[in-house]
C-alpha atoms as a PDB file:
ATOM      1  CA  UNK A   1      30.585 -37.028   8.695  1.00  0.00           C
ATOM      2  CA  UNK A   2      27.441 -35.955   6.170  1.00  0.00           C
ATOM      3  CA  UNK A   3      25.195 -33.750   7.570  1.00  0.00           C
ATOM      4  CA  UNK A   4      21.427 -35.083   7.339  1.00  0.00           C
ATOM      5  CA  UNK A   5      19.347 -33.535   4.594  1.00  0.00           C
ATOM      6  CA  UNK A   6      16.386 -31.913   6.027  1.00  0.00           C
ATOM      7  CA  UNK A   7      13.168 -33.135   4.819  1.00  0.00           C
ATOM      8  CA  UNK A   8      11.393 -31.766   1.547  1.00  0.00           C
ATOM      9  CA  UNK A   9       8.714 -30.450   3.301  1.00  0.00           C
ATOM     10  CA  UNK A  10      11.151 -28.031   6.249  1.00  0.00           C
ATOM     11  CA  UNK A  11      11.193 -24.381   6.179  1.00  0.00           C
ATOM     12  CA  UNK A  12      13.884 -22.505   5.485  1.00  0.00           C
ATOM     13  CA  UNK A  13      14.210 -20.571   8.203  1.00  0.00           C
ATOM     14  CA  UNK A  14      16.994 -17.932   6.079  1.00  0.00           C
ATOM     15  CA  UNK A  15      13.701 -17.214   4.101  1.00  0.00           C
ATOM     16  CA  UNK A  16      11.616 -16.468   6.691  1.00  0.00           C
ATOM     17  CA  UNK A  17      13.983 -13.748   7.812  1.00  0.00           C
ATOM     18  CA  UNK A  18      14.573 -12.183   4.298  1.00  0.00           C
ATOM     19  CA  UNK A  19      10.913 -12.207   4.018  1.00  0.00           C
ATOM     20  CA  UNK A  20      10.482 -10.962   7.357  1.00  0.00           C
ATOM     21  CA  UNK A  21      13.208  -7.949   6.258  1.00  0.00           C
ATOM     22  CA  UNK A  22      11.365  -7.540   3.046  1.00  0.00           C
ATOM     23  CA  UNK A  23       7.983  -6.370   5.621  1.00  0.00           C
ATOM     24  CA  UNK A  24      10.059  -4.205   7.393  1.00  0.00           C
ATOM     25  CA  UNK A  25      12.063  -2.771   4.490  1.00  0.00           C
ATOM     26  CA  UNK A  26       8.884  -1.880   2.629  1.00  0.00           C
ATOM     27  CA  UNK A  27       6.063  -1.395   5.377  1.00  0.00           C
ATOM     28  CA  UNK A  28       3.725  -4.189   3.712  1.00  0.00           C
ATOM     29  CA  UNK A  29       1.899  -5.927   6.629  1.00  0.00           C
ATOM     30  CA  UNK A  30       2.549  -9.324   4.801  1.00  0.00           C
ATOM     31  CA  UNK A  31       4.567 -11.186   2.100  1.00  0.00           C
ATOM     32  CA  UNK A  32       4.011 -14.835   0.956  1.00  0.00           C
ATOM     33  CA  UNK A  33       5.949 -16.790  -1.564  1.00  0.00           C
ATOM     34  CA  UNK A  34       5.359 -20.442  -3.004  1.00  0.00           C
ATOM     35  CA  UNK A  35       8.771 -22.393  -3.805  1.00  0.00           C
ATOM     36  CA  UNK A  36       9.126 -26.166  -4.789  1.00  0.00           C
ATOM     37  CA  UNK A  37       5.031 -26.792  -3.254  1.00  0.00           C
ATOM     38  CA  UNK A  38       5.721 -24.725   0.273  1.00  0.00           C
ATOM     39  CA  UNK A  39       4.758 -21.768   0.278  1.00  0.00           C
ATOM     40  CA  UNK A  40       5.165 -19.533   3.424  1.00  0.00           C
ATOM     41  CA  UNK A  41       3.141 -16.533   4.343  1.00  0.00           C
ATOM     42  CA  UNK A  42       5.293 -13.526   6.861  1.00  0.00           C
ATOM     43  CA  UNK A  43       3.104 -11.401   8.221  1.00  0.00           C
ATOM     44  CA  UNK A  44       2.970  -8.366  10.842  1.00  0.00           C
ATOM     45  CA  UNK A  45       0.840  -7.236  13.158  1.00  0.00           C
ATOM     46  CA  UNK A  46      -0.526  -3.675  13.473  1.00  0.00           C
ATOM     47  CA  UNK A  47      -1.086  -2.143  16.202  1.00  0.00           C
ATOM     48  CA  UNK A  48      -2.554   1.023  17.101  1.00  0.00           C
ATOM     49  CA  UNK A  49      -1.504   3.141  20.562  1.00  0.00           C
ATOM     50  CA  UNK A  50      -4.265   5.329  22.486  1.00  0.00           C
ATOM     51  CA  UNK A  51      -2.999   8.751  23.539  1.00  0.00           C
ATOM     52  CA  UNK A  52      -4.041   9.639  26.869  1.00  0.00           C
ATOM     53  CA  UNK A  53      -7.237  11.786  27.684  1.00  0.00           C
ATOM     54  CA  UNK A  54      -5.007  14.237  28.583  1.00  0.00           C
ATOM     55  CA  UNK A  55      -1.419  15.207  28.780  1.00  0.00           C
ATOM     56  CA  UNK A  56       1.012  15.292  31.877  1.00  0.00           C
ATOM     57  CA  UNK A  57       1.373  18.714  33.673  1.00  0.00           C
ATOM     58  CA  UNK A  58      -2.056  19.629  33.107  1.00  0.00           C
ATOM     59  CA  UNK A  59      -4.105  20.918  35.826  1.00  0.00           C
ATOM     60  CA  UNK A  60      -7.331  18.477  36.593  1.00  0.00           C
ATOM     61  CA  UNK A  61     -10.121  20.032  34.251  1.00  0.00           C
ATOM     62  CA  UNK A  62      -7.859  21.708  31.718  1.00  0.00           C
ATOM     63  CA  UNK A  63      -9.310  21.548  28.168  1.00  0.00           C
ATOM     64  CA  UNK A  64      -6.884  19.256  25.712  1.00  0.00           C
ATOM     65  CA  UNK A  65      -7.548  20.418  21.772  1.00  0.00           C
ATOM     66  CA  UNK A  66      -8.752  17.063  19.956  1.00  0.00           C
ATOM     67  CA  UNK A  67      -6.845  15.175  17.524  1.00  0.00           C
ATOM     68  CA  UNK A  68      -6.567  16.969  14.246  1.00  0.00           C
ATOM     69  CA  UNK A  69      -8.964  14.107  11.937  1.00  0.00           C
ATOM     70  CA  UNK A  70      -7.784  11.983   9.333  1.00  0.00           C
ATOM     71  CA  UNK A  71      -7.825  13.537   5.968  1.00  0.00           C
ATOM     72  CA  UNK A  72     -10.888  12.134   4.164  1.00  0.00           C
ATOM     73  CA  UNK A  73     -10.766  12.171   0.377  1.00  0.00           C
ATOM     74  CA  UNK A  74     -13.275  14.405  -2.019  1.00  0.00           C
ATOM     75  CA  UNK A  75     -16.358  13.019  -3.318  1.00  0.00           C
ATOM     76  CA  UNK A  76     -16.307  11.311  -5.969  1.00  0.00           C
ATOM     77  CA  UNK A  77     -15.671   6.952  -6.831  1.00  0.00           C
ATOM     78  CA  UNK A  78     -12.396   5.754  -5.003  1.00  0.00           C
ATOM     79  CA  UNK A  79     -10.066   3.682  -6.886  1.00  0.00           C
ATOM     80  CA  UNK A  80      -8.795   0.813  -4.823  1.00  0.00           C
ATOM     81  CA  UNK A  81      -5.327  -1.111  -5.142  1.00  0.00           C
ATOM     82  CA  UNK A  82      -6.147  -4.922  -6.151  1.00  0.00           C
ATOM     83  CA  UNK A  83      -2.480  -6.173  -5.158  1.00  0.00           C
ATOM     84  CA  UNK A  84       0.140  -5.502  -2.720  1.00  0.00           C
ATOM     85  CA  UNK A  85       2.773  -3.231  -4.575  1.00  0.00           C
ATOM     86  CA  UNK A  86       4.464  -0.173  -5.230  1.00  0.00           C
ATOM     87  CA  UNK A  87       2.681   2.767  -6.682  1.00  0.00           C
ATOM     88  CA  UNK A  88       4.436   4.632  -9.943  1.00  0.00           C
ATOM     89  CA  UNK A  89       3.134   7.578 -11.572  1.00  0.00           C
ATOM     90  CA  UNK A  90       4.618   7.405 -14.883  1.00  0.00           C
ATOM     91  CA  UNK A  91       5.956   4.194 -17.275  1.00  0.00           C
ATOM     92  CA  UNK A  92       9.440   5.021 -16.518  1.00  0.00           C
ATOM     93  CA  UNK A  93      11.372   7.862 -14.875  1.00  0.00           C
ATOM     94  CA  UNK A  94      11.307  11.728 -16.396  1.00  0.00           C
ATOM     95  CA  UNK A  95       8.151  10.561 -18.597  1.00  0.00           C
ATOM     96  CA  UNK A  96       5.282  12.321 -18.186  1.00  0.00           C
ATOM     97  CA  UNK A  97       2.589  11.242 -15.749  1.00  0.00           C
ATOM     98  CA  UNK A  98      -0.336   8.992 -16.715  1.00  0.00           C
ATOM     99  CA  UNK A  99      -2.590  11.359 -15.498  1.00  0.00           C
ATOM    100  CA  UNK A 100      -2.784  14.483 -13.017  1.00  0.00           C
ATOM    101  CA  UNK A 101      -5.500  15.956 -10.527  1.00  0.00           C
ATOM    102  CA  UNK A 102      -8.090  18.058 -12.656  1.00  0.00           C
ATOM    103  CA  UNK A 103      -7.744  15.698 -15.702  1.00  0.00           C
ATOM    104  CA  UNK A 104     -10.614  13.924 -17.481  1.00  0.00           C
ATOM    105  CA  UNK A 105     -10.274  11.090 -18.255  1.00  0.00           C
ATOM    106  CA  UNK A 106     -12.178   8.043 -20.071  1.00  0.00           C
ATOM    107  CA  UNK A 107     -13.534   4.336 -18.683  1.00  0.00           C
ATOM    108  CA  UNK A 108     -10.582   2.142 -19.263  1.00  0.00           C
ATOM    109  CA  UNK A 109      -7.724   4.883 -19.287  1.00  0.00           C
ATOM    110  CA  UNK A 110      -4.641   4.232 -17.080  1.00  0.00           C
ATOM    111  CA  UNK A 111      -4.317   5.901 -13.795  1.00  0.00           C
ATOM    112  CA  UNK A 112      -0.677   4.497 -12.584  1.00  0.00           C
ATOM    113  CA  UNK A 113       0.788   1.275 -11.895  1.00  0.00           C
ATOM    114  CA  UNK A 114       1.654  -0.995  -9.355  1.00  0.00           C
ATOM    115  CA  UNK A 115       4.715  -2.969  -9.253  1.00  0.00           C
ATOM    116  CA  UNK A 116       4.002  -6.370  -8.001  1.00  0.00           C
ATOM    117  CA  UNK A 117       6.913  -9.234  -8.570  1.00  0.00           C
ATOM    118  CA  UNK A 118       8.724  -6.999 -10.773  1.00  0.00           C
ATOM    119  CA  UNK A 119       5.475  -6.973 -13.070  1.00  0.00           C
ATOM    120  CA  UNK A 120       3.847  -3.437 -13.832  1.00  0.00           C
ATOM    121  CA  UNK A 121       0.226  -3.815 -13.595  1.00  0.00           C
ATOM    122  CA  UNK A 122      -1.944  -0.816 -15.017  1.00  0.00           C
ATOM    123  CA  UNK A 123      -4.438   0.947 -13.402  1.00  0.00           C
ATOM    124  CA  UNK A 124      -7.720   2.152 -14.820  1.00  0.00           C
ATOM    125  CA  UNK A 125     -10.384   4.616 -14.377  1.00  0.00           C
ATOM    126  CA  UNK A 126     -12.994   2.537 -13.828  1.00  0.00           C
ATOM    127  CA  UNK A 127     -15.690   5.285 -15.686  1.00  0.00           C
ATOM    128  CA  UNK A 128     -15.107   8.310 -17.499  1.00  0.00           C
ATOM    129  CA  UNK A 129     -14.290  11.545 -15.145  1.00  0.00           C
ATOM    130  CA  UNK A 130     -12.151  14.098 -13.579  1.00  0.00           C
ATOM    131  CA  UNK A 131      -9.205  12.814 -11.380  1.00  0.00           C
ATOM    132  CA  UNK A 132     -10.128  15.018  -8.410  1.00  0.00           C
ATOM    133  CA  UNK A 133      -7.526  13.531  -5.668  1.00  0.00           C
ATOM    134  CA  UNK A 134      -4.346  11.376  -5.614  1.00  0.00           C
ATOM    135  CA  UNK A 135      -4.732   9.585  -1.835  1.00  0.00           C
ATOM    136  CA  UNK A 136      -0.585   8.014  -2.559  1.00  0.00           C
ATOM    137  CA  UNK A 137       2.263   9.047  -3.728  1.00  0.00           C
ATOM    138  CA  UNK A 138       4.966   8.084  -6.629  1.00  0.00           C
ATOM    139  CA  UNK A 139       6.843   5.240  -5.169  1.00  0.00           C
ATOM    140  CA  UNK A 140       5.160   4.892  -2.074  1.00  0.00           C
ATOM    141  CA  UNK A 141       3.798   1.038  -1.260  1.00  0.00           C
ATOM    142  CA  UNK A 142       0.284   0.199  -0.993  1.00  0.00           C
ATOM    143  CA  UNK A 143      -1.588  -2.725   0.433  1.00  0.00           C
ATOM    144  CA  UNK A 144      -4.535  -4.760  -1.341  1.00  0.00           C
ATOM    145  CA  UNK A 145      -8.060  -2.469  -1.314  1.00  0.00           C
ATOM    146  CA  UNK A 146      -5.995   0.996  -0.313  1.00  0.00           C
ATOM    147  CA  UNK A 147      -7.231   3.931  -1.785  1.00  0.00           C
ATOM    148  CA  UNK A 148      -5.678   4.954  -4.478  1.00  0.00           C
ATOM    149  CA  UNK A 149      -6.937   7.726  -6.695  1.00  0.00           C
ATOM    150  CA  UNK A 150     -10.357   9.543  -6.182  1.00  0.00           C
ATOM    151  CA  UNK A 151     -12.784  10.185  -9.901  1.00  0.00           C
ATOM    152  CA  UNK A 152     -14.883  12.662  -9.973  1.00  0.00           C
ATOM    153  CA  UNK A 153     -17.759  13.417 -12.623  1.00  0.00           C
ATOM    154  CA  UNK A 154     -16.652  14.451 -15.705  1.00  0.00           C
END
């Protein structure tokens, strides 16, 4: 007995869980792919937990030290990510780095790449100036408009 085919337009629901371990293998908060005129979009939600006002065991009134705050990153013009990827810091492995905190550097000159669909996308300072800050590191992934790299004046 043949099995029916499945119409054209049917998901394939294999996909949609190797996408979905794609998300959880990298930490991206979403993944879409086009195939044949379907395409299919995985995404995640984020969510954030509240710690409590104050911890158990403490006696009512009892002072609780805030959270420490988020790092914030040094003045200067922030560098965003325009693609989902992974962050590299040099062309290829034991070369040197594109560029390091406290050097200048000009309008146009690569910062790092991202790896997006196995292409390496450069980039660029977006004005001449001092790299004052890395905000990610080598190898880590990054999300579309995360900060990236923090220029300084020259």
């Amino acid at each position: 007995m043949r099995k029916p085919e499945a119409p054209a337009d049917s998901i394939d629901a294999r996909l949609v869980r190797e996408l979905a371990a794609v998300l959880h293998e990298t930490g991206l908060s979403e993944i879409e792919v086009e195939r044949d005129g379907i395409r299919i979009r995985v995404g995640k939600t984020l969510t954030a937990t509240v710690a409590p006002a104050a911890a158990p065991g403490l006696a009512q009134g009892s002072a609780v030290a805030p959270a420490a705050p988020a790092p914030t990153p040094a003045a200067g013009e922030i560098v965003k990510s325009p693609m989902v990827g992974t962050v590299y810091f040099q062309a290829q492995p034991g070369a040197p780095p594109f560029a390091k905190v406290g050097d200048v550097v000009s309008e146009g000159q690569t910062l790092l790449l991202v790896e997006a669909m196995k292409t390496m996308n450069p980039i660029t300072a977006p004005r001449a100036g001092t790299v004052v800050e890395f905000l990610v590191a080598d190898g880590q992934p990054v999300e579309f408009g995360e900060s990236l790299v923090v220029i300084g004046p020259a």
